[in-house]
Protein backbone atom coordinates (compact mmCIF):
# COMPACT_ATOMS: atom_id res chain seq x y z
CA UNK A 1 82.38 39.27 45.98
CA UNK A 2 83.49 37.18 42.73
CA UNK A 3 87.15 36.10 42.89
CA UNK A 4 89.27 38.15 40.21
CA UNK A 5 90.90 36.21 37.28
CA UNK A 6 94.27 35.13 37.46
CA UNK A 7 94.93 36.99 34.80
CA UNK A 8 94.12 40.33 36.87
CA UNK A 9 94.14 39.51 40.40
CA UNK A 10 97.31 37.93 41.67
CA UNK A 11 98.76 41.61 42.29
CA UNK A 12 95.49 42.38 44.37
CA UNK A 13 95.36 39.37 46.29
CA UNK A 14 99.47 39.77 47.21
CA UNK A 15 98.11 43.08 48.19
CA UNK A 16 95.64 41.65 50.18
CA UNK A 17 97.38 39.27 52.26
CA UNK A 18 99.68 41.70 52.97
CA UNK A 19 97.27 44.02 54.45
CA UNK A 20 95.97 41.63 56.70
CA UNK A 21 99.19 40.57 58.09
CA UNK A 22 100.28 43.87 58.36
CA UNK A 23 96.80 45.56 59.88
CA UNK A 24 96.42 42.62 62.18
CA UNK A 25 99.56 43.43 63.83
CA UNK A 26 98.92 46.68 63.91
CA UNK A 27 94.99 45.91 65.39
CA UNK A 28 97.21 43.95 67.70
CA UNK A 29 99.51 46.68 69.29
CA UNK A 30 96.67 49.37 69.16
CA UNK A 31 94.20 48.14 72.16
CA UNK A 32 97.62 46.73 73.84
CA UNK A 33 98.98 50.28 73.95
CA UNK A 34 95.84 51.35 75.88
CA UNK A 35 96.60 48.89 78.58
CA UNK A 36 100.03 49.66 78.57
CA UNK A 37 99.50 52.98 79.16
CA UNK A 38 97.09 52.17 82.10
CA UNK A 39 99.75 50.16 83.93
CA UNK A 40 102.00 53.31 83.50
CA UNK A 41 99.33 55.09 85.28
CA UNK A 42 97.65 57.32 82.62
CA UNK A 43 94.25 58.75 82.27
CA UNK A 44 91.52 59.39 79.65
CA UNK A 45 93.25 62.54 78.73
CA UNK A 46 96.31 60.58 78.22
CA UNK A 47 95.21 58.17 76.09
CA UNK A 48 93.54 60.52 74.14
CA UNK A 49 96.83 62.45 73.71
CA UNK A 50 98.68 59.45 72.43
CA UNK A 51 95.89 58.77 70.31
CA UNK A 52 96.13 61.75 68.71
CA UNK A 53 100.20 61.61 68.67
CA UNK A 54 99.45 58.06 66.30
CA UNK A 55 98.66 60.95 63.29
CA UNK A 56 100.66 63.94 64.31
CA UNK A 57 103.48 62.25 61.20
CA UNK A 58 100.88 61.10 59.00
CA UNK A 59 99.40 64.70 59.25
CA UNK A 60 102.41 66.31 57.48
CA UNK A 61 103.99 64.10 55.49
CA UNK A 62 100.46 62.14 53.55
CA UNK A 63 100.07 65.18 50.43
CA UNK A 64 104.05 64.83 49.94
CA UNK A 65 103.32 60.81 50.15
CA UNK A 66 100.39 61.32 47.52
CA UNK A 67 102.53 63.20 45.00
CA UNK A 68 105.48 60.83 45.31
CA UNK A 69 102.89 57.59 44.50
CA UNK A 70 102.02 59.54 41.62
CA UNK A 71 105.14 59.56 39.96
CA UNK A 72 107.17 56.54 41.83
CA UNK A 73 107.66 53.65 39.32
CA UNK A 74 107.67 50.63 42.45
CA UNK A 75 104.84 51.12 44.53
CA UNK A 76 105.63 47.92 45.98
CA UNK A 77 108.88 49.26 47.85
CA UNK A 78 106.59 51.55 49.52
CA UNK A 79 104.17 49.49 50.79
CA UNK A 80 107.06 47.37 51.93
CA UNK A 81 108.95 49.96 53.61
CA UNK A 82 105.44 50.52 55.56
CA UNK A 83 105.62 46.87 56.68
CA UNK A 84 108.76 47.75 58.02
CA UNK A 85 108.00 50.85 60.02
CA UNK A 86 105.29 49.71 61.59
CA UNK A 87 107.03 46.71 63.54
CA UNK A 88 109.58 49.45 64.41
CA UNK A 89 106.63 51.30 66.15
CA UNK A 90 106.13 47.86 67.51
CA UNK A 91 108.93 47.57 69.18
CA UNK A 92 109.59 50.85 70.48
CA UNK A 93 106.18 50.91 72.44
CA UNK A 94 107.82 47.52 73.96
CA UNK A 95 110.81 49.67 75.08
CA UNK A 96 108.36 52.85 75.86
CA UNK A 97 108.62 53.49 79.79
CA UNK A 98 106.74 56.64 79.94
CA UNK A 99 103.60 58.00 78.37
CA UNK A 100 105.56 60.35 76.12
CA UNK A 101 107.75 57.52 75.33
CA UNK A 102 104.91 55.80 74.28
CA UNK A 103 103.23 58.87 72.10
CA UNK A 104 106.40 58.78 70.18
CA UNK A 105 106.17 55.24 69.33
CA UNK A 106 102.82 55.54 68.51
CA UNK A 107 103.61 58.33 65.58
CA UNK A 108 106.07 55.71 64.10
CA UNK A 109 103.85 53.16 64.27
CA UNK A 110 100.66 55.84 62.21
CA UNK A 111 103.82 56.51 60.06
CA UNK A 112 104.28 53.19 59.16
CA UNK A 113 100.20 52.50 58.58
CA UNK A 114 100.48 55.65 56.68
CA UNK A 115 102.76 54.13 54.23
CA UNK A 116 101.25 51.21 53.64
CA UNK A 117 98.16 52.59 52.98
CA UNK A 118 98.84 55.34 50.97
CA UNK A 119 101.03 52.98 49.05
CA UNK A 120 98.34 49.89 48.50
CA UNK A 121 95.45 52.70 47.24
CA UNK A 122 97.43 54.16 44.90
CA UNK A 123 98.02 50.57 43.88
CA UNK A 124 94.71 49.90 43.40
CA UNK A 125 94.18 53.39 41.91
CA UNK A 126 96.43 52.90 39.52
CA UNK A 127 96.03 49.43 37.71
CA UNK A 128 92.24 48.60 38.62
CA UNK A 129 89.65 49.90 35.61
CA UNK A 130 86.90 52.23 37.31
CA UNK A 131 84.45 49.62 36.86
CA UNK A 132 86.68 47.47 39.34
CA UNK A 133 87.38 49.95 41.80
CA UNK A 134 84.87 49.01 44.46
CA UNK A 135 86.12 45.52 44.75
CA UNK A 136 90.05 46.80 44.32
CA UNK A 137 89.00 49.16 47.18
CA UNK A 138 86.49 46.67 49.04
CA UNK A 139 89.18 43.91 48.66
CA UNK A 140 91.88 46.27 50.17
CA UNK A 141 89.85 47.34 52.78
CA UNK A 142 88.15 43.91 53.67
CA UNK A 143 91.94 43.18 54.11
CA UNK A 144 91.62 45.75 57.37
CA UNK A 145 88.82 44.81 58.71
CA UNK A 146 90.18 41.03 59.14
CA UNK A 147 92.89 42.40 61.11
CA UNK A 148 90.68 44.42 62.61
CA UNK A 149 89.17 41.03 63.62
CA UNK A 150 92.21 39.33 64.07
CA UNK A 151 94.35 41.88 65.99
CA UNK A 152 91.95 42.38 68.68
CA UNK A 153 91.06 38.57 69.42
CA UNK A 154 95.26 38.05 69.73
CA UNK A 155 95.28 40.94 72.08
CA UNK A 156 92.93 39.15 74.04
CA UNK A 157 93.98 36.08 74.29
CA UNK A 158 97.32 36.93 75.05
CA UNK A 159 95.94 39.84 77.78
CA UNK A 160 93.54 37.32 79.57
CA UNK A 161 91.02 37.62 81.94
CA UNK A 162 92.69 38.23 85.07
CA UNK A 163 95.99 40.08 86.34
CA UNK A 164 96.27 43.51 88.11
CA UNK A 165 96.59 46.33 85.86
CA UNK A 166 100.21 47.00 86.65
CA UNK A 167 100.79 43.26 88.01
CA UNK A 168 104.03 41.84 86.37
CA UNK A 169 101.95 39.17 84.60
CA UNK A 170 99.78 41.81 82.76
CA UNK A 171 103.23 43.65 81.70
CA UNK A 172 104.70 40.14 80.55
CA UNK A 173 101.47 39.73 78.63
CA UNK A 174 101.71 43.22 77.21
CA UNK A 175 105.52 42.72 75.81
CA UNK A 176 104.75 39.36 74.41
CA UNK A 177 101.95 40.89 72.24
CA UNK A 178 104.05 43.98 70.93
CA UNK A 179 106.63 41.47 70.06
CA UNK A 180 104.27 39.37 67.83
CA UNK A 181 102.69 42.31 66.63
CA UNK A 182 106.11 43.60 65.06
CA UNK A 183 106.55 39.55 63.77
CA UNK A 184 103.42 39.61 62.26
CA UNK A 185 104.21 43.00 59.94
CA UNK A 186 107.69 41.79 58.54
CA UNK A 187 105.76 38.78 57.73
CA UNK A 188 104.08 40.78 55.21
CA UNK A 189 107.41 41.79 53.70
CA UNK A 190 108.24 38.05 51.85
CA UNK A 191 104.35 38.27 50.79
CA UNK A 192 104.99 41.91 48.79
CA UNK A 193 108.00 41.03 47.23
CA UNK A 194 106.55 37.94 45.20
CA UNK A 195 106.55 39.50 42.05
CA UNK A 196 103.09 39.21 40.22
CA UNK A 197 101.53 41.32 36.65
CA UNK A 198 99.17 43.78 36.88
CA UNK A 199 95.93 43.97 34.60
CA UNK A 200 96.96 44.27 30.59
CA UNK A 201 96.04 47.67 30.05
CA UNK A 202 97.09 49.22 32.96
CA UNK A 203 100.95 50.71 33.34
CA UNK A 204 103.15 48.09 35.34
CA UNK A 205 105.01 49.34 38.37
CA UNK A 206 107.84 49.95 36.47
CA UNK A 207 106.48 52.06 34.01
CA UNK A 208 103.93 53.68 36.01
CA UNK A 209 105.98 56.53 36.37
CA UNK A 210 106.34 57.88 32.66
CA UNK A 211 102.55 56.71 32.53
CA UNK A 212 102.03 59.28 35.03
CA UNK A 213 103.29 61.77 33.46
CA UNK A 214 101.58 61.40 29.98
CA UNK A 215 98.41 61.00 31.88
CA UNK A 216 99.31 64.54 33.65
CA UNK A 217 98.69 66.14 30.14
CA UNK A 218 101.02 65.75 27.04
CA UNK A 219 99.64 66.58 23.96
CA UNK A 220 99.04 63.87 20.97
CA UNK A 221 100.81 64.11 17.87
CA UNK A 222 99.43 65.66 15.39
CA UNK A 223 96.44 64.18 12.96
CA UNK A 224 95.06 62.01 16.08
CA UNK A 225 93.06 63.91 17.42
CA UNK A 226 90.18 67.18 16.14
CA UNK A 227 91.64 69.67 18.81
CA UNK A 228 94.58 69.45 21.38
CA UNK A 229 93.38 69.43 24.73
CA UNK A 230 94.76 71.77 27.08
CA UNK A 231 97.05 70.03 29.92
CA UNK A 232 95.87 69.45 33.27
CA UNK A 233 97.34 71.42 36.07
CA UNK A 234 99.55 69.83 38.60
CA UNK A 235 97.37 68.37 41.54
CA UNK A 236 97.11 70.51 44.63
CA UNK A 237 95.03 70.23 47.73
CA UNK A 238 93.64 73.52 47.18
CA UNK A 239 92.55 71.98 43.32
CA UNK A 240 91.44 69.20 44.74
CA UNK A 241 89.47 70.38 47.05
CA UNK A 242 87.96 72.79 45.12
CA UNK A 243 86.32 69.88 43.17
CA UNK A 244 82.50 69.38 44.01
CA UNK A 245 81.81 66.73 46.47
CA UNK A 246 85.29 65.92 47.41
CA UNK A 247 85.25 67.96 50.89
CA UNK A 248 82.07 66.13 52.01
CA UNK A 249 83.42 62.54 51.28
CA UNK A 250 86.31 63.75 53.27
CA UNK A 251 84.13 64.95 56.05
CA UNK A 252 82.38 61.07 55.69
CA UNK A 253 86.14 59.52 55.16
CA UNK A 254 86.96 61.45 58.31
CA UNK A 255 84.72 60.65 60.93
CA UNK A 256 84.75 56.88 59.90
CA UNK A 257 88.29 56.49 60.64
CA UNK A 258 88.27 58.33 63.65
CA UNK A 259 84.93 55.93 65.08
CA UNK A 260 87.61 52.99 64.75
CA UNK A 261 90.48 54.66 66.53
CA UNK A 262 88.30 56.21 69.48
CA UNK A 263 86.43 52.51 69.70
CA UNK A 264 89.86 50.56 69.81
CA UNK A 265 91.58 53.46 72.13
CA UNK A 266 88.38 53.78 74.40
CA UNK A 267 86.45 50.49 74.17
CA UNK A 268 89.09 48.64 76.95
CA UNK A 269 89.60 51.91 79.17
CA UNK A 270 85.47 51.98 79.23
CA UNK A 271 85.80 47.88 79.70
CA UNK A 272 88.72 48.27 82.58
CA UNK A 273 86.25 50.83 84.40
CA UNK A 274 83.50 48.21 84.27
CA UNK A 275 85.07 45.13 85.32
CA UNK A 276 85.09 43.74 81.48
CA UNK A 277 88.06 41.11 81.20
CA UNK A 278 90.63 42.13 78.38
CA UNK A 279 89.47 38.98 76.49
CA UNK A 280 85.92 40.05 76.47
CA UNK A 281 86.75 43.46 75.38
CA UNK A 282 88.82 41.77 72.41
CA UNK A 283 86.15 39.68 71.50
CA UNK A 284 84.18 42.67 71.24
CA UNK A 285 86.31 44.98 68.73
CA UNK A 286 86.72 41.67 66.78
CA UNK A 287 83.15 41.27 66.53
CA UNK A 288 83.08 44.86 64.74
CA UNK A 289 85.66 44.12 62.56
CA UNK A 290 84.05 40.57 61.80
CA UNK A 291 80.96 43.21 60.63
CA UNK A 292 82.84 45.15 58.89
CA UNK A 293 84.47 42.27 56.93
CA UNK A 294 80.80 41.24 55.53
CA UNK A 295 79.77 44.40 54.37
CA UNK A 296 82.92 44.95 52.60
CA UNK A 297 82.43 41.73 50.91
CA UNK A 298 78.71 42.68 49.59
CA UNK A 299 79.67 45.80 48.71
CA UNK A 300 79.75 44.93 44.84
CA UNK A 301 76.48 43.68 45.58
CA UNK A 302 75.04 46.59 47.07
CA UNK A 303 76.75 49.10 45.04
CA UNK A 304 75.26 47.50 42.20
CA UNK A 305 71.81 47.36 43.28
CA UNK A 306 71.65 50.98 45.62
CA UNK A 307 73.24 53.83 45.13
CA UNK A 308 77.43 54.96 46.21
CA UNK A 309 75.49 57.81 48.57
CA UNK A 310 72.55 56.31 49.62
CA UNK A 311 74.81 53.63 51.20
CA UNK A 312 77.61 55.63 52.70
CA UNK A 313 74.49 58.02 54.39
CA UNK A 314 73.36 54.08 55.58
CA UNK A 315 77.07 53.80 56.82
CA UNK A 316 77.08 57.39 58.46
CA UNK A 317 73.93 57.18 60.37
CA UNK A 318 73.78 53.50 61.11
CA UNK A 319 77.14 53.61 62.81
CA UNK A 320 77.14 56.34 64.38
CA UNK A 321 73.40 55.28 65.85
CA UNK A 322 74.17 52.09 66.92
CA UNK A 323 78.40 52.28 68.37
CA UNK A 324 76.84 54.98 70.86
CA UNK A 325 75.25 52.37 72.74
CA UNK A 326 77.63 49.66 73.60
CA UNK A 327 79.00 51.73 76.14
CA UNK A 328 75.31 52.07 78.30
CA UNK A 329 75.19 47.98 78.00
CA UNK A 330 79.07 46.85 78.03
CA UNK A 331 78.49 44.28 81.15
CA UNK A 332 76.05 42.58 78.80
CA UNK A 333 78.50 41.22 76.69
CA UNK A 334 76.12 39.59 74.14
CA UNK A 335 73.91 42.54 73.45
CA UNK A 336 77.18 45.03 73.38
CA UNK A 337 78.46 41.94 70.67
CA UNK A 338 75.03 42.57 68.71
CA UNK A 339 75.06 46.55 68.64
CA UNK A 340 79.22 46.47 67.49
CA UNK A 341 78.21 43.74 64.98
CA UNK A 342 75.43 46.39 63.68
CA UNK A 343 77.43 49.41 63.56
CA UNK A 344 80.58 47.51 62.37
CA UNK A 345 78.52 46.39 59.03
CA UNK A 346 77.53 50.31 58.90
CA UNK A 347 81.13 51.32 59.59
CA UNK A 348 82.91 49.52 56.97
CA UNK A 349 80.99 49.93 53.77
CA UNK A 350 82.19 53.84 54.18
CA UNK A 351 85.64 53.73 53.98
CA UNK A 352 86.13 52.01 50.27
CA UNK A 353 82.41 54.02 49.42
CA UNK A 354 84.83 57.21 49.72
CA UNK A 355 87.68 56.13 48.03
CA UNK A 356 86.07 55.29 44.69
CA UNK A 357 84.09 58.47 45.64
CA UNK A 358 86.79 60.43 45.61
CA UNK A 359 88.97 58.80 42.94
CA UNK A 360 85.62 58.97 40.33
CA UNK A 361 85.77 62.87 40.70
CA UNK A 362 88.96 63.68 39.68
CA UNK A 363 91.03 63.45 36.95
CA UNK A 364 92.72 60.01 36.73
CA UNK A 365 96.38 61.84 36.78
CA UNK A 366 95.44 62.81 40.40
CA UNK A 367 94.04 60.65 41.93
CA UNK A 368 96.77 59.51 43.80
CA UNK A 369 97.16 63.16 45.06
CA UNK A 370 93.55 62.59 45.54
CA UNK A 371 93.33 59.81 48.17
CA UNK A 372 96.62 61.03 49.66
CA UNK A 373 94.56 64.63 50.30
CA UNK A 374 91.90 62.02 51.88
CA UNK A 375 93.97 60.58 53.89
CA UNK A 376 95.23 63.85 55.38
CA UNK A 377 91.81 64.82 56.37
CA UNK A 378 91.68 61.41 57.72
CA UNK A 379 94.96 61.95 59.69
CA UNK A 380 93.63 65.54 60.98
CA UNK A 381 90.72 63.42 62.28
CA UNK A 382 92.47 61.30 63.96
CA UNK A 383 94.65 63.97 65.59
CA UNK A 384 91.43 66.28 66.44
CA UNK A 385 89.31 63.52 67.65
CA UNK A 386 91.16 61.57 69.96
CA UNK A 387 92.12 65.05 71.49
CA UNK A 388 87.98 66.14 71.72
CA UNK A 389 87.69 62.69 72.74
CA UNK A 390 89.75 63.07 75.61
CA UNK A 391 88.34 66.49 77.16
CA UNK A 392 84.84 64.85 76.86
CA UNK A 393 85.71 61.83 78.82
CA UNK A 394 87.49 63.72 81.54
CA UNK A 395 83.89 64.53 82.79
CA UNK A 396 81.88 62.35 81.09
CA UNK A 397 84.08 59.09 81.76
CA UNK A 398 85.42 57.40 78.73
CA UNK A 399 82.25 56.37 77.17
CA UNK A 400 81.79 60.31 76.55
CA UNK A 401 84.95 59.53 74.22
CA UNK A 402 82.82 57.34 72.12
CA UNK A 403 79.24 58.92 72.20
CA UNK A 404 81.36 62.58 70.64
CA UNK A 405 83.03 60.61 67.48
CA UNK A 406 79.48 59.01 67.26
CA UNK A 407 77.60 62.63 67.24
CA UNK A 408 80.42 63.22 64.49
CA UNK A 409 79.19 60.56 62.12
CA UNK A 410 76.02 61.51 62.47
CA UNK A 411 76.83 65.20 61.75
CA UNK A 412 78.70 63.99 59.03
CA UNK A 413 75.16 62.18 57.50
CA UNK A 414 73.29 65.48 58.33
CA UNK A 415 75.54 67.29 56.20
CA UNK A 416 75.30 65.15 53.29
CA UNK A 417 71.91 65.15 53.41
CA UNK A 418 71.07 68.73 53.57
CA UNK A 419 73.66 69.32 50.54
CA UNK A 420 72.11 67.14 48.36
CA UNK A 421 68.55 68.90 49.15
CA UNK A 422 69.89 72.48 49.08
């Protein structure tokens, strides 16, 4: 991916190494909160439930989130304020001392993400030219996937390779990770408040607002234009998802997401049953998000040369193909490392393939009501899966978890594929 000007891309790379600070921490406390939960004595079930309580706030508050980017002049406070929140959620799983304790910390800490996210999109949304958006999106997104590298390998380093699940070493290990989890998100916060202009052309934070609103529809004066077009609605979900296309990219957007929480809520309870080490299992989710780093770095590339849906069906079939069997082969750590590496490439070109997906079929006045109703499909994935997740593994063992989100994906690529041919 070619390095933006300086001219355009200071805002975007402040962005950027923001969202790695922030999504490594949170990549950090994620897997940890698994093995917390263990030494509390939980069960698949369990941490399917807290899984699932991670999006429960998300879930409700992301289309009122969407509107208010849409009109806020400072997205940066936002994106700050999600810095914020999510070493709160840090900290409170530290202080958690039961499993609902823990769910409850858990929906701070998706709070928190949520903010953050929402926040940097609309960012990018907003001041990036379509013919940028893939690497303002990629860029963004790449930004997860390091931490999604990063926060794993910290968790386990810090977890080890030994200690009892409950043993008062392993629960040392687990507070001293939470705590540098929370460090590592307010170290974000110095990062997003370096002040830095966006693209000419595009409305600065501060005036984004009243840009906004003349985008929404007024009318030009008279003598500049033929005929007056007629204002656009306000931006609803039911409008937007009325739009052609933009339910099935949410379906896609969906079952993507919900493949990296089940992997980094399942992947160490399936390790823990097999005798996998903490630090192997870390290496492992790092691994995918190593993957998923490269792809999102070629996107530009690819996008360029094949097509947006011809690579997210590529994405939707190729991940959900090859994360199905790390599970069968997880005591062979180098050909488990090889199948997440595959299906982590697949998995991350999807996720900024559906946000300039999505963005590119609405009007430009909405789409930060756009990616905020994306995101709330997203977050009813993620409260839906982790809980079908659970019932499977309660027979199946927690590699059913993984093998359902994966028959998701793949549904997901069916569906796209028989639309385009009926």
């Amino acid at each position: 991916m070619a390095p933006a000007s300086p001219r355009t891309g200071a805002w975007l790379w402040l962005l950027v190494a923001a969202a790695t600070l922030s999504q490594t921490a949170l990549n950090l406390v994620r897997p940890v909160t698994t093995y917390k939960l263990l030494a509390l004595g939980a069960d698949a079930v369990t941490v399917g439930l807290v899984t699932a309580a991670y999006a429960v706030l998300p879930l409700v508050t992301a289309m009122w989130l969407g509107r208010t980017t849409d009109r806020v002049r400072e997205l940066r406070r936002m994106v700050v304020v999600g810095a914020v929140v999510l070493a709160l959620g840090a900290l409170a799983l530290d202080l958690a001392a039961t499993a609902a304790l823990v769910a409850l910390a858990s929906a701070v800490l998706g709070m928190g993400h949520l903010l953050f996210t929402i926040a940097g999109q609309a960012a990018i949304a907003r001041h990036s030219p379509d013919d940028q958006l893939d690497k303002g999106f990629g860029w963004f997104t790449a930004a997860f996937s390091a931490g999604q590298l990063a926060g794993p390998l910290l968790a386990g380093l810090l977890l080890g390779t030994g200690s009892a699940v409950a043993s008062p070493e392993r629960l040392a290990d687990i507070r001293t990770a939470l705590w540098l989890g929370a460090g590592l998100s307010l170290l974000a916060v110095p990062v997003l408040l370096v002040r830095a202009r966006t693209p000419r052309g595009r409305p600065r934070d501060d005036d984004a607002g009243a840009a906004s609103t003349a985008a929404a529809g007024q009318q030009p004066a008279a003598g500049e234009a033929g005929t007056v077009p007629a204002p656009l609605p306000r931006a609803s979900m039911l409008r937007i998802l009325r739009v052609p296309g933009v339910p099935s990219h949410m379906l896609a957007a969906l079952s993507l997401l919900a493949m990296l929480d089940i992997l980094t809520a399942f992947l160490p309870l399936v390790g823990e049953r097999a005798g996998v080490p903490p630090a192997w299992i870390g290496a492992l989710l790092a691994v995918r998000g190593g993957a998923s780093i490269l792809s999102r770095v070629f996107l530009p590339r690819l996008a360029h040369r094949f097509s947006r849906r011809s690579l997210l069906l590529v994405s939707l079939y190729g991940s959900g193909i090859a994360l199905a069997l790390p599970p069968l082969v997880i005591t062979v750590p180098w050909l488990a490392a090889v199948l997440l590496f595959a299906g982590g490439f697949c998995l991350g070109l999807g996720q900024p393939l559906t946000m300039t997906l999505i963005s590119t079929s609405v009007p430009a006045s909405w789409r930060g009501s756009a990616l905020a109703v994306r995101l709330v499909g997203n977050r009813v994935g993620q409260v839906a899966m982790p809980l079908l997740a659970g019932l499977v593994a309660a027979p199946l063992g927690p590699a059913g978890a993984i093998w359902s989100t994966c028959a998701v994906l793949v549904g997901s690529g069916l569906e796209k594929t028989l639309r385009r041919r009926s």
